[in-house]
Structure formats: C-alpha cells, structure tokens
Protein backbone atom coordinates (compact mmCIF):
# COMPACT_ATOMS: atom_id res chain seq x y z
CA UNK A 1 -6.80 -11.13 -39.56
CA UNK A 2 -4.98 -8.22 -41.28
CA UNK A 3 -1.51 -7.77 -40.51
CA UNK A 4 -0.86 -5.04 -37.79
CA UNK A 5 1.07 -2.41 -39.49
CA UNK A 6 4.37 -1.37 -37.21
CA UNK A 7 4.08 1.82 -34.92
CA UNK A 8 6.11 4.81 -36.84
CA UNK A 9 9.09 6.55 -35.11
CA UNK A 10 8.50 10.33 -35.66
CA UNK A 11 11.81 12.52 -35.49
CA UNK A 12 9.79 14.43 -32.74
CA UNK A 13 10.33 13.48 -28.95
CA UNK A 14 6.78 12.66 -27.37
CA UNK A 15 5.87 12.85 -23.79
CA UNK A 16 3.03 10.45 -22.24
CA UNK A 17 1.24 12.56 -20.20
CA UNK A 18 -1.02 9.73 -18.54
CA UNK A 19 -0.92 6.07 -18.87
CA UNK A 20 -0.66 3.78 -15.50
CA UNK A 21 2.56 2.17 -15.39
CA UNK A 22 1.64 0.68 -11.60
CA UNK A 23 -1.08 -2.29 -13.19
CA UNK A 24 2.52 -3.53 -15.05
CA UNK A 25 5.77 -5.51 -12.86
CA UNK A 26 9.03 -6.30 -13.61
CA UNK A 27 10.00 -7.47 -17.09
CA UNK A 28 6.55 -6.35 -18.15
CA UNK A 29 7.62 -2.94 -17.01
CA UNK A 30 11.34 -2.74 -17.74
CA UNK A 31 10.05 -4.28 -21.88
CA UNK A 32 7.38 -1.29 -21.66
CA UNK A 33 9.57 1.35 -20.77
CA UNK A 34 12.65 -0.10 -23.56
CA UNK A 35 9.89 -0.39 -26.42
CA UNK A 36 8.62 3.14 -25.66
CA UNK A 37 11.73 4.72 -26.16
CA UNK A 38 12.80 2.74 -29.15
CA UNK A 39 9.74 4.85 -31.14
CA UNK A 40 10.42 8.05 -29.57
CA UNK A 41 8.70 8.36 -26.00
CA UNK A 42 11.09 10.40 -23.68
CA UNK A 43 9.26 10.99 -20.63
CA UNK A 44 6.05 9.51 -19.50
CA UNK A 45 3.50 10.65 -16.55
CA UNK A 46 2.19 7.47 -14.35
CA UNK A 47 -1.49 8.60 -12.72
CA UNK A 48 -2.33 7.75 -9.25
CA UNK A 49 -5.61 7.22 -8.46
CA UNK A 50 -6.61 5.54 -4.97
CA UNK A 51 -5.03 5.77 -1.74
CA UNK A 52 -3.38 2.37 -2.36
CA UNK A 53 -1.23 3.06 -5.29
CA UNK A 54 -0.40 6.52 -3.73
CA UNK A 55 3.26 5.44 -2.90
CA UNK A 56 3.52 2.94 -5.98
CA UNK A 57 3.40 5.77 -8.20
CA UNK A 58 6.15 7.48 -6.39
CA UNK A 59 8.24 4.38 -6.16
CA UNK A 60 7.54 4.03 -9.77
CA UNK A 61 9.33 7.48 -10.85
CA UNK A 62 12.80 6.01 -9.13
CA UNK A 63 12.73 3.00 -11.49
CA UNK A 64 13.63 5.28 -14.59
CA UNK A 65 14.93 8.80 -14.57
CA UNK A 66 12.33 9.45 -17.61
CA UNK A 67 9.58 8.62 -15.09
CA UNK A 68 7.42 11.25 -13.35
CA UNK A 69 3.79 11.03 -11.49
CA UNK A 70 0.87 12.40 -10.35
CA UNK A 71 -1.11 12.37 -6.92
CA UNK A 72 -4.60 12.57 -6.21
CA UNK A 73 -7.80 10.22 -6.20
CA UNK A 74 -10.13 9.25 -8.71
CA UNK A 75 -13.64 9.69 -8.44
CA UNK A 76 -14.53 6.09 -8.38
CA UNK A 77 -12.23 6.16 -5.30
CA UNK A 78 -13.76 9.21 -3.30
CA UNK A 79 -15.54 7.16 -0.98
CA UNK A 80 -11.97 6.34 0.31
CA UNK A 81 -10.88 10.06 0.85
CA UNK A 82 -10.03 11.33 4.52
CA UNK A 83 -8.13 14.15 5.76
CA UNK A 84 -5.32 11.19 6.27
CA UNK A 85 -5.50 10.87 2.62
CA UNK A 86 -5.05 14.49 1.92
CA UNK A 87 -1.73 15.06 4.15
CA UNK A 88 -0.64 11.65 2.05
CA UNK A 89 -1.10 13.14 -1.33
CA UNK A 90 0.07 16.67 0.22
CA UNK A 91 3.62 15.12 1.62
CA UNK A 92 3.99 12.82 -1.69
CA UNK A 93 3.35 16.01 -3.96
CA UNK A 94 6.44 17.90 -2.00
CA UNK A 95 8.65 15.43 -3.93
CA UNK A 96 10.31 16.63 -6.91
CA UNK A 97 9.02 13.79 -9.43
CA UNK A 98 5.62 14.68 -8.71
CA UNK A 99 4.12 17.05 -11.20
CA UNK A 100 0.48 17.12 -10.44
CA UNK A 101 -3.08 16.80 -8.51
CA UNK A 102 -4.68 14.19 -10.14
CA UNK A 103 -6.40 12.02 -11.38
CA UNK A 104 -8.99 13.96 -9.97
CA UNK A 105 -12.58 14.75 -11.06
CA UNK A 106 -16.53 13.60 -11.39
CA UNK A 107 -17.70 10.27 -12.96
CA UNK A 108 -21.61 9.76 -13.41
CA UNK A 109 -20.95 7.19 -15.84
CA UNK A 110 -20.56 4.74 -13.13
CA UNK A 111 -21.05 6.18 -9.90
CA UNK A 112 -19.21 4.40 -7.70
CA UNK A 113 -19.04 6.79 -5.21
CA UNK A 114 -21.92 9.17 -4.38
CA UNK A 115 -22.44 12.23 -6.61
CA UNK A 116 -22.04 14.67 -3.62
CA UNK A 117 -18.85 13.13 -2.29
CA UNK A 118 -17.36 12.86 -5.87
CA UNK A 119 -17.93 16.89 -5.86
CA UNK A 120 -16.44 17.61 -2.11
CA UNK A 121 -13.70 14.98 -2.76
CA UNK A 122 -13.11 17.41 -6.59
CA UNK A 123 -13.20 20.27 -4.70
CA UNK A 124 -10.94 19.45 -1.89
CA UNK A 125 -8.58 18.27 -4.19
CA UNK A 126 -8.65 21.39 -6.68
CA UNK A 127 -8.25 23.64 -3.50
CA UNK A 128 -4.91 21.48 -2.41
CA UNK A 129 -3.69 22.10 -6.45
CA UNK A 130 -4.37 26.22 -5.41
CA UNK A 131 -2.34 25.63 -1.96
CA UNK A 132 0.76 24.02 -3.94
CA UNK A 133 0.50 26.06 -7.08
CA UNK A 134 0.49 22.64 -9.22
CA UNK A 135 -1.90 21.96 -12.11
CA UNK A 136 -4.41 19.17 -12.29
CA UNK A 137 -5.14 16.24 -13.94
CA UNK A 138 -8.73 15.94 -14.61
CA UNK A 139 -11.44 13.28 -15.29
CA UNK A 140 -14.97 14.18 -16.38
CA UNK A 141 -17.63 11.68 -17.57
CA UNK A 142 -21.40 12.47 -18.22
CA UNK A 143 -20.86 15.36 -15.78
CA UNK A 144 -20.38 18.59 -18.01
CA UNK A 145 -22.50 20.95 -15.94
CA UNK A 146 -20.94 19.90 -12.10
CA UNK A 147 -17.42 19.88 -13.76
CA UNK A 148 -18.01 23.57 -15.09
CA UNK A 149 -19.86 24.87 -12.43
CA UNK A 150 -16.85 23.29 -10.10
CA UNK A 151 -13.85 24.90 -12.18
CA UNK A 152 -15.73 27.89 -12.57
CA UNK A 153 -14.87 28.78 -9.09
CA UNK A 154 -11.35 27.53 -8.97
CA UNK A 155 -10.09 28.10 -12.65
CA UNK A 156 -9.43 31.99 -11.24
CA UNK A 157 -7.23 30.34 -8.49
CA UNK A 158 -5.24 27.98 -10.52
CA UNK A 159 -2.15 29.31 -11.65
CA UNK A 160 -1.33 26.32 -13.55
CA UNK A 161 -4.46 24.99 -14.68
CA UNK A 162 -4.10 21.58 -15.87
CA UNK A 163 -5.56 19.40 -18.61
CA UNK A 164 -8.73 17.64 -18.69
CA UNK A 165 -7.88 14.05 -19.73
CA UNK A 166 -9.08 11.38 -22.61
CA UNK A 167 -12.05 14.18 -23.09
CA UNK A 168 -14.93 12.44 -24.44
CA UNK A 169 -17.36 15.78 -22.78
CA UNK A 170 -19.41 17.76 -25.16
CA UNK A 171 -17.83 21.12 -27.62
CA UNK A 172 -19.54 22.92 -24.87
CA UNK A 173 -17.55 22.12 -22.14
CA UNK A 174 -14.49 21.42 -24.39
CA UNK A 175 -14.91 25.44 -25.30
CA UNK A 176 -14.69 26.32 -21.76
CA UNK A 177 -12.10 24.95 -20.48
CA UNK A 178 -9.84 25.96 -23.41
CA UNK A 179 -10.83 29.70 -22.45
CA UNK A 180 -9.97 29.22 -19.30
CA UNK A 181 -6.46 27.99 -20.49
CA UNK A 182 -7.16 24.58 -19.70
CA UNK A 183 -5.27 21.61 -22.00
CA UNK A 184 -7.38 18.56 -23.52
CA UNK A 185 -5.94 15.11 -23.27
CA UNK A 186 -6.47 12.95 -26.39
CA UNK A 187 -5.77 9.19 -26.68
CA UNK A 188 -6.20 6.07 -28.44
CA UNK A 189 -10.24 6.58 -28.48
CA UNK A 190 -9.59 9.34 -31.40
CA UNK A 191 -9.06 6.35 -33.62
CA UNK A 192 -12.15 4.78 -32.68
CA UNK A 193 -14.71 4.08 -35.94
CA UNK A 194 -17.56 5.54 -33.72
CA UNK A 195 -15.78 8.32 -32.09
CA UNK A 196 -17.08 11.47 -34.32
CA UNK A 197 -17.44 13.33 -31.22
CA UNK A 198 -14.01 13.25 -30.40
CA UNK A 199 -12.54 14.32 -33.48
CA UNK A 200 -14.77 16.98 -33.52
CA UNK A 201 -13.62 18.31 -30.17
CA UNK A 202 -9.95 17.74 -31.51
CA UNK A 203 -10.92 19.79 -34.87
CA UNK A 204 -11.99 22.53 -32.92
CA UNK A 205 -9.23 22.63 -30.11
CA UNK A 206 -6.07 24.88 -30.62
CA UNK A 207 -2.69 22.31 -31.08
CA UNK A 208 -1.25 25.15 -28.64
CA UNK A 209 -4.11 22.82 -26.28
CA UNK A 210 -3.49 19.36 -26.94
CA UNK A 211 -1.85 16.50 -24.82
CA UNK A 212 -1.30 13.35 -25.89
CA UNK A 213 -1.54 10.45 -23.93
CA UNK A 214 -2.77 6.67 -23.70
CA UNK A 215 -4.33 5.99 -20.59
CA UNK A 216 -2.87 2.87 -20.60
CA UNK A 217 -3.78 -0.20 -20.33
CA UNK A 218 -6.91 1.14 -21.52
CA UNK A 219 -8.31 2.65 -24.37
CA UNK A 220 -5.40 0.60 -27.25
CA UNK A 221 -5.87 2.50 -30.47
CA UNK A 222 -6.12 1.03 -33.41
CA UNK A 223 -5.35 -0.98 -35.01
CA UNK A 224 -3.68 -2.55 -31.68
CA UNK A 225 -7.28 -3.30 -30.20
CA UNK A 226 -7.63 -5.85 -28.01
CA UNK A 227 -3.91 -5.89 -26.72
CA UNK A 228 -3.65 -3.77 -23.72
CA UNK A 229 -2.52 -0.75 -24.16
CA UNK A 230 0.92 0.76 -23.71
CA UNK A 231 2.61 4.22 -24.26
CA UNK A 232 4.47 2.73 -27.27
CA UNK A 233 1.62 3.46 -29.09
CA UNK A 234 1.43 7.09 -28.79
CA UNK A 235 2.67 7.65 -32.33
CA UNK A 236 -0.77 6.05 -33.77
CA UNK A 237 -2.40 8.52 -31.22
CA UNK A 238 -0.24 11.46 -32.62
CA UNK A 239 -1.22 10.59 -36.66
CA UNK A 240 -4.52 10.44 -35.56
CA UNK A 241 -4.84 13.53 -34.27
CA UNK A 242 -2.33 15.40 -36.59
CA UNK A 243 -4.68 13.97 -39.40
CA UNK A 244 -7.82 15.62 -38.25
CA UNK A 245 -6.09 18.75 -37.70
CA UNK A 246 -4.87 18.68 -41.06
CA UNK A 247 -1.39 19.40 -39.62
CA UNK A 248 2.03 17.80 -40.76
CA UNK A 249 2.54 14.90 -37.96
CA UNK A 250 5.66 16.74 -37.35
CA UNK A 251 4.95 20.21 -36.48
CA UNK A 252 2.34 18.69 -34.50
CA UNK A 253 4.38 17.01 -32.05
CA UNK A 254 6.16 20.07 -31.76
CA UNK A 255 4.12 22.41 -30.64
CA UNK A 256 2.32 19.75 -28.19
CA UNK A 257 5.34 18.77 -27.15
CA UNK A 258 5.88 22.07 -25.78
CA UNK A 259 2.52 22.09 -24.63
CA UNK A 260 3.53 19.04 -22.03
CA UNK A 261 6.68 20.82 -20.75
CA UNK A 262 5.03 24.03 -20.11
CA UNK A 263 2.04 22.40 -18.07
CA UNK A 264 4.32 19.57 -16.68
CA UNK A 265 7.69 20.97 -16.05
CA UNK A 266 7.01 24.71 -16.07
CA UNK A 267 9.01 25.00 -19.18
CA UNK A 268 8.95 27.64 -21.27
C-alpha cells in the first residue's frame, strides 16, 4: 500500500460546516477536535438529524467553545416528525450555539420514509427556518425536481437561505439554487476517481458559493479512504476543490471562509 501522504496546514483558518461529531465519545472526540485544530480547523458545525440526537448536538457545542450545531430532521427520519418534534427543534434553535434548520431535505435514493411525508416534513421545516429568520441546511438526493419545485416557494421567504450540502444533484439544479443565493456544500466525494459530476458542478459554481465540509464519518477523501472520516481532513477537501477551480489554495479558503461566516454567523 502507498504511503498516505500527511494532511497540509494552509495559513488560512477553515470552518467545517457539517460533519457529525455525536457518532464519536470521549477520547475519540476530545483526539478529533485536538487533531483538527493542529491543521487549521477553527470552528466546526455538528448536524442533527433525528429526534434522538436533537439534544446531543446541543450538548455537544458546550464541550468546546469552537463547537456550534444545527437542528432539524433528516429525511430518512421524517417518519418520526410530530408537532412535539417541531416545538423541540423550535426551543433548541432559541439557543445561541445553534446556527441552523437542518439537516433537512428529500432523499429518493433510499426512501426510508414515504415520498409525501419527506416533502410535508421539508416543508414544515423550511417554513420554521422563515419563522426564525435562520438559514438551512439542506439534503437532496435523486430528487432535483421536488427539491426545486419546494424552494421555489420558500427561497422568496428565506432571508438567509442556506446551503445545499455534499451536492451530488445535477448543473441544473446546482444553477438554481446559486441564483437564488443559495451556497453548495462540497466534501471529500470531490476527490473521488468517478466523481466527474461533481467537479463539474464545482467548476461552474462561484467560490463566493462554496462551503466546505466533510460529512463526517462519511464520505473520507482520498487518499484517507477507508478510515472514517474526520474534519481533519478538510485541507485535502480544500486542494481539491481549489484545484478544479484553478484558484491558489489560499485565496480560496479566503473567500469561502467568508462565505461560512456570512451564512453561519451573520458576518459580514
């Protein structure tokens, strides 16, 4: 096996604007969160996604004061939603370490929840983003029309917007939500050998647009495949994407570094 190359340390600060820091515990968390900031991550975003890691993302942003989250459920998980479940993520989102609605969205990759619940459950959600004036953090797999037609009544009504996460969707979609003001999320699955169609999204999408993120534990780019993933390696994410662009790795993580404090922490 070929010798894993070590992850670089850019001169640039880089925020993780989703990974899921809940599926680690203890010294697996406390190693994470020293390695990431030894190359250079300063603040990362933990993702909620079901009603039972609702609070164990907000317990997680006490553990480190460069921790914030998210709340909101995932569409796998919409089968689960209630109004109880929407006063939870309401009353959690008051908190000042939460940032955002999300992980929220359609999956018809796996449906495992029921199309038409996945788009009440989407809708509900985006409509509790208009209420607190926060942005979202969206998911969207083999659903490009639903997720358009969706946004295309609530983009108007979101102040904010948001960022439509690890994007994997087609230009089409990728065109519209960037002219609705909309940020793309780009991880570890830019390095992929047989991920063309993501590097052509990223070739075509502003760097005034881009997030970076992981996703961990999924999604490890390479050449760390097969470990689970961690926001360490955002900096393989970053040359990745700053080499498609064509853009010095530097100025990149600049520019999307303001990106990420604009949409996160209304900055700037």
């Amino acid at each position: 096996m070929s010798k894993r190359r070590e992850i670089p340390h850019f001169d640039t600060a880089i925020i993780e604007t989703h990974c899921h820091l809940d599926y680690l515990e203890g010294d697996e968390l406390a190693a994470t969160l020293a390695q990431s900031a030894a190359v250079g991550i300063e603040r990362i975003i933990t993702i909620a996604v079901s009603p039972t890691n609702l609070d164990r993302v907000l317990e997680l942003t006490r553990v480190a004061d460069n921790i914030w989250g998210t709340q909101g459920i995932h569409p796998h998980e919409a089968g689960a939603y209630s109004d109880a479940v929407e006063q939870a993520i309401r009353t959690r989102a008051a908190d000042e370490r939460i940032l955002a609605i999300g992980e929220i969205g359609l999956d018809y990759h796996y449906d495992h929840a029921d199309r038409s619940v996945q788009r009440n459950v989407f809708e509900r959600q985006l409509q509790l983003a208009v209420e607190l004036d926060m942005p979202v953090v969206i998911h969207t797999r083999e659903a490009d029309d639903d997720t358009r037609a969706i946004l295309q009544s609530f983009s108007p009504l979101l102040r904010r917007k948001g960022v439509l996460h690890s994007f994997t969707s087609s230009p089409a979609l990728a065109e519209y939500c960037l002219a609705e003001g909309f940020m793309l999320g780009f991880n570890g699955i830019a390095t992929f050998n047989r991920a063309d169609n993501v590097r052509e999204v990223i070739a075509l999408t502003p760097v005034q647009q881009i997030l970076l993120e992981t996703d961990a534990p999924y999604l490890t780019p390479v050449p760390y495949r097969g470990r689970p993933n961690a926001p360490f390696y955002l900096p393989l994410v970053a040359e990745k994407v700053a080499e498609v662009k064509q853009l010095d790795v530097e100025l990149m993580l600049q520019q999307v570094y303001r990106n990420s404090m604009a949409i996160f922490f209304g900055a700037g």
